[in-house]
C-alpha atoms as a PDB file:
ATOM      1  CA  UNK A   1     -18.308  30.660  10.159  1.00  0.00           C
ATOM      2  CA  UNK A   2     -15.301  32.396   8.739  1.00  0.00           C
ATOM      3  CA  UNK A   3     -14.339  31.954   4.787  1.00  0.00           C
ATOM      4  CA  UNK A   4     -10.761  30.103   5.269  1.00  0.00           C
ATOM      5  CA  UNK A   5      -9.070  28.098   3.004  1.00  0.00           C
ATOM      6  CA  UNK A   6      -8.075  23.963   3.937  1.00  0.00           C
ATOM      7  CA  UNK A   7      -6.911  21.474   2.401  1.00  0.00           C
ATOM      8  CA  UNK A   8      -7.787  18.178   4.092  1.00  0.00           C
ATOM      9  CA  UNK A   9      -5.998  14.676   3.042  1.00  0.00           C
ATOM     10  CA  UNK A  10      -8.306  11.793   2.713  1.00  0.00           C
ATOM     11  CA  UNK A  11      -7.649   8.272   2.299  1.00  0.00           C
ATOM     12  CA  UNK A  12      -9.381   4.642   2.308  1.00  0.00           C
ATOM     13  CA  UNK A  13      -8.903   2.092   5.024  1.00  0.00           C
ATOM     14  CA  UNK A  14      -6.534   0.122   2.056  1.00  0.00           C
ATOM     15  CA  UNK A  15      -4.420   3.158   2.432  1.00  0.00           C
ATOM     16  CA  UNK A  16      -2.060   2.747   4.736  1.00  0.00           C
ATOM     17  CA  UNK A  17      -0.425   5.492   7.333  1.00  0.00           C
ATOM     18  CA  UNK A  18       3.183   5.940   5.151  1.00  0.00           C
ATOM     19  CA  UNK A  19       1.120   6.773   1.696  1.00  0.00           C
ATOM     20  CA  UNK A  20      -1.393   8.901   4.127  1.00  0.00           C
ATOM     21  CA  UNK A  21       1.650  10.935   5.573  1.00  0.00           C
ATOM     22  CA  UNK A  22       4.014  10.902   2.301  1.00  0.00           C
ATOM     23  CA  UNK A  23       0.909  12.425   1.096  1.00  0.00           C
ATOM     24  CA  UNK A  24       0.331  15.026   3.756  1.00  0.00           C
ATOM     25  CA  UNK A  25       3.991  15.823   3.028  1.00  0.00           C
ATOM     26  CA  UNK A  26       3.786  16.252  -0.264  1.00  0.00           C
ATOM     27  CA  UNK A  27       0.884  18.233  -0.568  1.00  0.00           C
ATOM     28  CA  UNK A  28       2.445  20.822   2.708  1.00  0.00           C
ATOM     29  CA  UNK A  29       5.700  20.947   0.137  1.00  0.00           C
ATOM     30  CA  UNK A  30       3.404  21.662  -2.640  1.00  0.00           C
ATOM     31  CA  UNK A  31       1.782  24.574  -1.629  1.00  0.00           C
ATOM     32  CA  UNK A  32       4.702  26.365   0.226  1.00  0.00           C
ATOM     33  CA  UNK A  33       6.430  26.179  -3.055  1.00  0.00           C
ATOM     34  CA  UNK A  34       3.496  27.745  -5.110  1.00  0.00           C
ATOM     35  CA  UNK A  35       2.854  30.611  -2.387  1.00  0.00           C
ATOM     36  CA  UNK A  36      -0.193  29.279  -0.590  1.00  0.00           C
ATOM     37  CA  UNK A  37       1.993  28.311   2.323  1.00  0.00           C
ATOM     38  CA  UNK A  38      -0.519  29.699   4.750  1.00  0.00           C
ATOM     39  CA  UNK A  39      -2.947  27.146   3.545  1.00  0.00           C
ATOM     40  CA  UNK A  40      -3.274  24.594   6.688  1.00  0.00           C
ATOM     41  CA  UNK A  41      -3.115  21.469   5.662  1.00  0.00           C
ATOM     42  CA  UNK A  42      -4.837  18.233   7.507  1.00  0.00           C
ATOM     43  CA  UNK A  43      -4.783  14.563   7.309  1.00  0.00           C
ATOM     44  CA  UNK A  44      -8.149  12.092   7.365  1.00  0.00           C
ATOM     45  CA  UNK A  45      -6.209   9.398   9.454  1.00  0.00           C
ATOM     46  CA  UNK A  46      -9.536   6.981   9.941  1.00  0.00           C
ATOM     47  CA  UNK A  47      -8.892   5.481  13.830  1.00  0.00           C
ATOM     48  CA  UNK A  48      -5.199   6.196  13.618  1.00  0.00           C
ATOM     49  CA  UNK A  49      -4.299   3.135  11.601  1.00  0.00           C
ATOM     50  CA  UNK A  50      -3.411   1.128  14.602  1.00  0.00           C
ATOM     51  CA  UNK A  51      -0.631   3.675  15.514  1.00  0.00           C
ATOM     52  CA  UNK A  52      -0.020   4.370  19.213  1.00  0.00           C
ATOM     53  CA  UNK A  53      -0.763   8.386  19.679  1.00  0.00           C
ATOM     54  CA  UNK A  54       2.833   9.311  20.267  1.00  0.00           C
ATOM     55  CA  UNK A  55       4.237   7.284  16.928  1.00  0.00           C
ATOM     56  CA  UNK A  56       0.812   9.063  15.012  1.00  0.00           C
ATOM     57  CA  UNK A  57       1.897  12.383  16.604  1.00  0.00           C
ATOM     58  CA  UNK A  58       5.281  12.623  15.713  1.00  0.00           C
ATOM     59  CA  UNK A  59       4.898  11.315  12.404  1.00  0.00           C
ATOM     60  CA  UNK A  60       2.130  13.711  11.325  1.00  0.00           C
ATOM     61  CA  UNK A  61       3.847  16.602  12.925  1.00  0.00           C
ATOM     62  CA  UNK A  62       6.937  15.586  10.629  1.00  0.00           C
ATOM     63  CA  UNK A  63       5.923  16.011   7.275  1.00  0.00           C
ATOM     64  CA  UNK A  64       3.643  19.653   8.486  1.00  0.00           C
ATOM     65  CA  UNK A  65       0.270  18.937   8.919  1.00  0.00           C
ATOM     66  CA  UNK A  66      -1.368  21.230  10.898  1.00  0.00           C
ATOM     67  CA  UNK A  67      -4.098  18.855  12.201  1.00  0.00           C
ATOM     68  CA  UNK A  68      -5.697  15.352  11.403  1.00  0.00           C
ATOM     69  CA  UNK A  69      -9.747  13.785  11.475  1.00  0.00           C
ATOM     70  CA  UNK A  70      -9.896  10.829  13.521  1.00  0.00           C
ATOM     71  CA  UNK A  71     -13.219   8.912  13.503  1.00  0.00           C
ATOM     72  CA  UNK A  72     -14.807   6.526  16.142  1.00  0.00           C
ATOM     73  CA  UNK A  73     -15.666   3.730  13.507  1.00  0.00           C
ATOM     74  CA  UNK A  74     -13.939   1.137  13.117  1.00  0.00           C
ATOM     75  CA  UNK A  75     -12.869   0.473   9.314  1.00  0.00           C
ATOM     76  CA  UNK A  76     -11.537  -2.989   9.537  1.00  0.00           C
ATOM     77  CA  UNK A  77     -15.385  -3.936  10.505  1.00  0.00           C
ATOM     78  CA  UNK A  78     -17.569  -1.269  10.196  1.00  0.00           C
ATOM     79  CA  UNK A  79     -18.825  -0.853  13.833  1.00  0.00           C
ATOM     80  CA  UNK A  80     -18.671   2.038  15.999  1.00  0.00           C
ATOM     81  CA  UNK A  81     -16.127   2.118  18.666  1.00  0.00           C
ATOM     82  CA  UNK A  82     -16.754   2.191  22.394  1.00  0.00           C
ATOM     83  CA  UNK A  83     -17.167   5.993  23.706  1.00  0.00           C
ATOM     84  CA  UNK A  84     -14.994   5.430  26.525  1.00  0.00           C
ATOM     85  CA  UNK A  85     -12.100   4.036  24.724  1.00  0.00           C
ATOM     86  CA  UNK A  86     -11.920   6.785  21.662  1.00  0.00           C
ATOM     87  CA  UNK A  87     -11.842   9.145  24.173  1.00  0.00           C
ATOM     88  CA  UNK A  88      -8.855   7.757  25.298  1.00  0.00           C
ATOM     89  CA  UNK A  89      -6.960   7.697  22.340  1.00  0.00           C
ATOM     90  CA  UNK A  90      -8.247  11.396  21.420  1.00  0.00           C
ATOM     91  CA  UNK A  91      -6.694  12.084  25.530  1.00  0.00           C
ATOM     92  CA  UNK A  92      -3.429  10.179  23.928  1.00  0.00           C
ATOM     93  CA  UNK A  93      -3.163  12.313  21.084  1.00  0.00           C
ATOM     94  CA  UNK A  94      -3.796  16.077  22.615  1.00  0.00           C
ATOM     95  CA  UNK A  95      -1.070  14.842  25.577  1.00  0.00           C
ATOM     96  CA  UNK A  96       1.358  13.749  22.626  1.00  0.00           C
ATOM     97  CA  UNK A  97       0.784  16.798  20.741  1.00  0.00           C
ATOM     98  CA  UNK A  98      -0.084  19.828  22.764  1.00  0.00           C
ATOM     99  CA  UNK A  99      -1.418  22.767  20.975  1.00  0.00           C
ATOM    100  CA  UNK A 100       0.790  21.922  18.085  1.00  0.00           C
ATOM    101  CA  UNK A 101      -2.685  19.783  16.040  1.00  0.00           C
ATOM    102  CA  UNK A 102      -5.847  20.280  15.431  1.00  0.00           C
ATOM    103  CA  UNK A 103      -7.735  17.130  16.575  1.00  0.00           C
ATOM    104  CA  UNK A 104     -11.215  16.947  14.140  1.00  0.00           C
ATOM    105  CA  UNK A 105     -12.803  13.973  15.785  1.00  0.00           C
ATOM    106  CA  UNK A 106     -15.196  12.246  13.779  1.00  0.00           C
ATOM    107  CA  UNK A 107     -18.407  11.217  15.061  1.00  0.00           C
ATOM    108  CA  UNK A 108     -19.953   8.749  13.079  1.00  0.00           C
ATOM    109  CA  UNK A 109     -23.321   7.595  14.374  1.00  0.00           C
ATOM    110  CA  UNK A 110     -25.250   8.856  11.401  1.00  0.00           C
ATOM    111  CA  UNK A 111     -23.401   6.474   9.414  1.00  0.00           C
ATOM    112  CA  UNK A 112     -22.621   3.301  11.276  1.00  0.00           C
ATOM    113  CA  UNK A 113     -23.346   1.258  13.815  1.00  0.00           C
ATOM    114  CA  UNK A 114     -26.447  -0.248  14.885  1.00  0.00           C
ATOM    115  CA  UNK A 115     -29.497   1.595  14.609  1.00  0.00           C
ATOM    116  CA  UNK A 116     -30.213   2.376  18.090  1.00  0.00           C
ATOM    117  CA  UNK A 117     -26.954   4.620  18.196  1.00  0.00           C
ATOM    118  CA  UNK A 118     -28.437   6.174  15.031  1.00  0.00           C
ATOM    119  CA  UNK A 119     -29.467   9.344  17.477  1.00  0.00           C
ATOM    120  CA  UNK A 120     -29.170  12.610  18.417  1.00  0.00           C
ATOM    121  CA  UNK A 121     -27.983  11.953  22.394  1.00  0.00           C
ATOM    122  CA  UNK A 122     -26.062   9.800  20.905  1.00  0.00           C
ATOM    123  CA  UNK A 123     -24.322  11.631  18.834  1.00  0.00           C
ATOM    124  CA  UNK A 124     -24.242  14.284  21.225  1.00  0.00           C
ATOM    125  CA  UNK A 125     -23.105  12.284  24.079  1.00  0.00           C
ATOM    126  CA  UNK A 126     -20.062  10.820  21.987  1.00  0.00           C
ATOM    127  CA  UNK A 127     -19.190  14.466  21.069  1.00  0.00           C
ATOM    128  CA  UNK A 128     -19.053  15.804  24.797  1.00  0.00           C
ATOM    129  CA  UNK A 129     -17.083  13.041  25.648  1.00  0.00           C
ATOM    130  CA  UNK A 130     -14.514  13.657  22.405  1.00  0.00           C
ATOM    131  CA  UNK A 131     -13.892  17.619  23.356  1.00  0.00           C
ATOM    132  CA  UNK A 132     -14.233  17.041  26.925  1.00  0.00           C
ATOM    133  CA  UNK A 133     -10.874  14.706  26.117  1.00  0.00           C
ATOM    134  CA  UNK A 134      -9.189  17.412  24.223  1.00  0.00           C
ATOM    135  CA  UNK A 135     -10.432  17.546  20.765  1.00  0.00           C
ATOM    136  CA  UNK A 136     -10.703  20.726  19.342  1.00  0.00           C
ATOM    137  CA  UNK A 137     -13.747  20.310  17.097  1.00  0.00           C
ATOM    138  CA  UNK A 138     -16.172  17.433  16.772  1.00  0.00           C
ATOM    139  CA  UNK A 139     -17.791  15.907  12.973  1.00  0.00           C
ATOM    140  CA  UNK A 140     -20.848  14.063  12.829  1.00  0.00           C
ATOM    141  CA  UNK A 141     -20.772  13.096   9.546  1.00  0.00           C
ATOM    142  CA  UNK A 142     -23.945  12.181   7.781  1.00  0.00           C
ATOM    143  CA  UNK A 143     -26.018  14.955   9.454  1.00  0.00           C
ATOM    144  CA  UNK A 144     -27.543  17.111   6.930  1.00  0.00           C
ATOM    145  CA  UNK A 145     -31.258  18.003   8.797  1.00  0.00           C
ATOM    146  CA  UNK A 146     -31.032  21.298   9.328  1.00  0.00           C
ATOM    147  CA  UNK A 147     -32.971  21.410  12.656  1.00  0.00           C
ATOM    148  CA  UNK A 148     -30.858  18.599  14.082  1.00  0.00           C
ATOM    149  CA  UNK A 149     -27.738  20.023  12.795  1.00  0.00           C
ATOM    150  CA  UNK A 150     -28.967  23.441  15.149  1.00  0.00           C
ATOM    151  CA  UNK A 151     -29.307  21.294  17.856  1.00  0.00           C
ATOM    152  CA  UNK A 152     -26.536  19.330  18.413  1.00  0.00           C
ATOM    153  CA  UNK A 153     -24.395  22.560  17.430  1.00  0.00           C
ATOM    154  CA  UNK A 154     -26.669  24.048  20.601  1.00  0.00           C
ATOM    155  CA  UNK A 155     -26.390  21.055  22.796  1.00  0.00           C
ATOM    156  CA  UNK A 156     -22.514  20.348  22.253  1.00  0.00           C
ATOM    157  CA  UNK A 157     -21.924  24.474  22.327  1.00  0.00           C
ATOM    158  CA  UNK A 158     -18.068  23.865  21.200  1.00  0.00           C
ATOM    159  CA  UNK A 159     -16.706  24.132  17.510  1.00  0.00           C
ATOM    160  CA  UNK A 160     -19.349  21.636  14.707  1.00  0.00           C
ATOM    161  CA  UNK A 161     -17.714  20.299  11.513  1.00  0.00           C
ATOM    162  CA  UNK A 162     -20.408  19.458   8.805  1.00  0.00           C
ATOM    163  CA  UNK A 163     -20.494  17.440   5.793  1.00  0.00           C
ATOM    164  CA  UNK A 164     -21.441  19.587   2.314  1.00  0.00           C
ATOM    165  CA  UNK A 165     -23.250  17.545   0.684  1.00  0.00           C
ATOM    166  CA  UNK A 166     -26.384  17.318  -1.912  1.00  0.00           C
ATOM    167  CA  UNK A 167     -29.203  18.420   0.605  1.00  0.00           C
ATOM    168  CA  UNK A 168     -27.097  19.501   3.475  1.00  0.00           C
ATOM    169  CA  UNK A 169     -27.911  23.394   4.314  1.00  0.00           C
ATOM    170  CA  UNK A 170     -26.340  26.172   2.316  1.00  0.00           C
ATOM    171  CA  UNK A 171     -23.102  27.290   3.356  1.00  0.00           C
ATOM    172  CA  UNK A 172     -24.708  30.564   4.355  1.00  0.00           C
ATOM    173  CA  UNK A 173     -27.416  28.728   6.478  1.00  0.00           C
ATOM    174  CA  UNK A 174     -24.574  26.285   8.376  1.00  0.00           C
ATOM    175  CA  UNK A 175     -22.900  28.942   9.074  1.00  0.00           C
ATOM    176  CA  UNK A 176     -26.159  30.942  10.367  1.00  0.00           C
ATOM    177  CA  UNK A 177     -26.982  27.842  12.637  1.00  0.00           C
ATOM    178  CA  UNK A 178     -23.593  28.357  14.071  1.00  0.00           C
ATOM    179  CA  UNK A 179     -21.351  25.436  12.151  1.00  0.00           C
ATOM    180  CA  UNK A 180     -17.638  26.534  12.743  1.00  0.00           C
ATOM    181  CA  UNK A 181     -15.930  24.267  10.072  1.00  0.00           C
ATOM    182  CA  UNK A 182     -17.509  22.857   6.749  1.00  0.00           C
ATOM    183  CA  UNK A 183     -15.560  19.313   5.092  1.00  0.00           C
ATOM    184  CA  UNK A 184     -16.811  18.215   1.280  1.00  0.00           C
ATOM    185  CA  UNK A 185     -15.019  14.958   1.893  1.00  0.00           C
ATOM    186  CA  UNK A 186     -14.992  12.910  -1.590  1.00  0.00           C
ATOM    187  CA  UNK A 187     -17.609  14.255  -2.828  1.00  0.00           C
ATOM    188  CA  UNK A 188     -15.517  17.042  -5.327  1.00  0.00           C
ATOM    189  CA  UNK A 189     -13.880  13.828  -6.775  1.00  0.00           C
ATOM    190  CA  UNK A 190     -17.050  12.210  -7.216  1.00  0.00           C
ATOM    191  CA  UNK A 191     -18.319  14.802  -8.872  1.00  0.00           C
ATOM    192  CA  UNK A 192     -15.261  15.395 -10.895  1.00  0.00           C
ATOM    193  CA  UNK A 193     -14.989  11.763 -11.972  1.00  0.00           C
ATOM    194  CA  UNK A 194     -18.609  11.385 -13.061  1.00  0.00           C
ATOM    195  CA  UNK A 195     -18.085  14.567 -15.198  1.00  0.00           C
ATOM    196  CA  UNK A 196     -15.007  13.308 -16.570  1.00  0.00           C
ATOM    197  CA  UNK A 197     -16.984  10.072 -17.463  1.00  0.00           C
ATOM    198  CA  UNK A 198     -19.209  11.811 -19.506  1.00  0.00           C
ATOM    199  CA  UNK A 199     -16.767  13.497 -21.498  1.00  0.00           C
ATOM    200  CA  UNK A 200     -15.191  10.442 -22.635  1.00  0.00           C
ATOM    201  CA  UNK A 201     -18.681   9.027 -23.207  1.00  0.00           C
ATOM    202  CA  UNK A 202     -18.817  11.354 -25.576  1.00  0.00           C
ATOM    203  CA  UNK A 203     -15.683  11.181 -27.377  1.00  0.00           C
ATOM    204  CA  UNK A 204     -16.583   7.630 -28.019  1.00  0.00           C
ATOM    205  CA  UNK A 205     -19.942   8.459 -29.405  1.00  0.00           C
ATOM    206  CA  UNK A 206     -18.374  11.248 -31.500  1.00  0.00           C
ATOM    207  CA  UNK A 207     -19.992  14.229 -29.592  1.00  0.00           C
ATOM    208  CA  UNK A 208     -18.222  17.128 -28.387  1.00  0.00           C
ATOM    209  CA  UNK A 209     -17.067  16.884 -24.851  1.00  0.00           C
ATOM    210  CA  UNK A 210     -17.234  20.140 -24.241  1.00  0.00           C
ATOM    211  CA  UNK A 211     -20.734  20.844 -24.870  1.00  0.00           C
ATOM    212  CA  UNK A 212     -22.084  18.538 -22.235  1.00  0.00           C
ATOM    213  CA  UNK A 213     -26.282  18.952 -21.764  1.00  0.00           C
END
């Protein structure tokens, strides 16, 4: 797994694709202006917000974005969509943009859906089906096991995005078990935010913030 830098974009499904892509624009502007133009820059665009591929293409394309995540869950309800039909729309996309995206495709049967999909050939069969239709690297979010995370990565034998998460693997194991791209999703701003909590907690309780225990 190599060390390179990315900055992916994510949003909520109350987010809507202009503030997702004004977003992706900004942050593309951002970093060409402070040097770190080589920094690729992609966009979590859930299912595609209801955009037909060649609309989502050409918009994401515009404001730089050098690739997007698009996951097979439905956020308006939860459920997991059919195989056949997100493969598809992941066909739709690589057709509308060539070689010119990087398609992440989001697999998310660790997370959703009902439990029988909850499994490895499932998970596995969904991610064939997602490069066989032109994605370039496949996510099952949610899979932290370390032995399961080996075997799909065996199984599917094309590029693995994982999760980092509390429990997941070191970044030095995932990459050992042959992971080729590593997302931390919200968990940074979690993080961040419940730090930042506790610094104003103790403001108000006269403590120093800065000498958190």
């Amino acid at each position: 797994m190599r060390q390179e830098r990315l900055l992916t974009l994510s949003a909520t499904s109350a987010v809507n694709a202009s503030v997702t892509l004004r977003t992706a624009r900004r942050a593309v502007h951002r970093l060409k202006w402070s040097g770190a133009n080589r920094v690729p820059v992609t966009a979590d665009m859930e299912r595609g917000y209801g955009l037909a591929p060649a609309e989502l293409v050409e918009r994401l394309l515009a404001t730089g974005a050098a690739g997007c995540n698009l996951e097979d869950s439905d956020p308006r309800s939860g459920e997991l969509v059919d195989v056949g039909r997100q493969a598809e729309f992941l066909a739709g996309v690589r057709a509308e943009a060539g070689a010119a995206l990087v398609i992440n495709a989001r697999v998310d049967t660790y997370i959703t859906g009902p439990t029988g999909d909850r499994t490895h050939a499932e998970a596995v069969r969904r991610a064939r089906r997602y490069l066989e239709a032109g994605a370039d690297c496949v996510y099952p979010i949610g899979l932290a096991d370390e032995a399961a995370i080996e075997a799909l990565v065996t199984e599917v034998g094309e590029p693995v995005n994982i999760l980092f998460r509390p429990g997941a693997p070191s970044l030095g194991r995932l990459a050992g078990l042959g992971v080729a791209r590593v997302s931390y999703g919200h968990g940074l701003h979690q993080a961040a935010h419940a730090y930042a909590v506790r610094m104003i907690e103790a403001v108000r309780e006269g403590r120093d913030p800065y000498q958190l225990r």
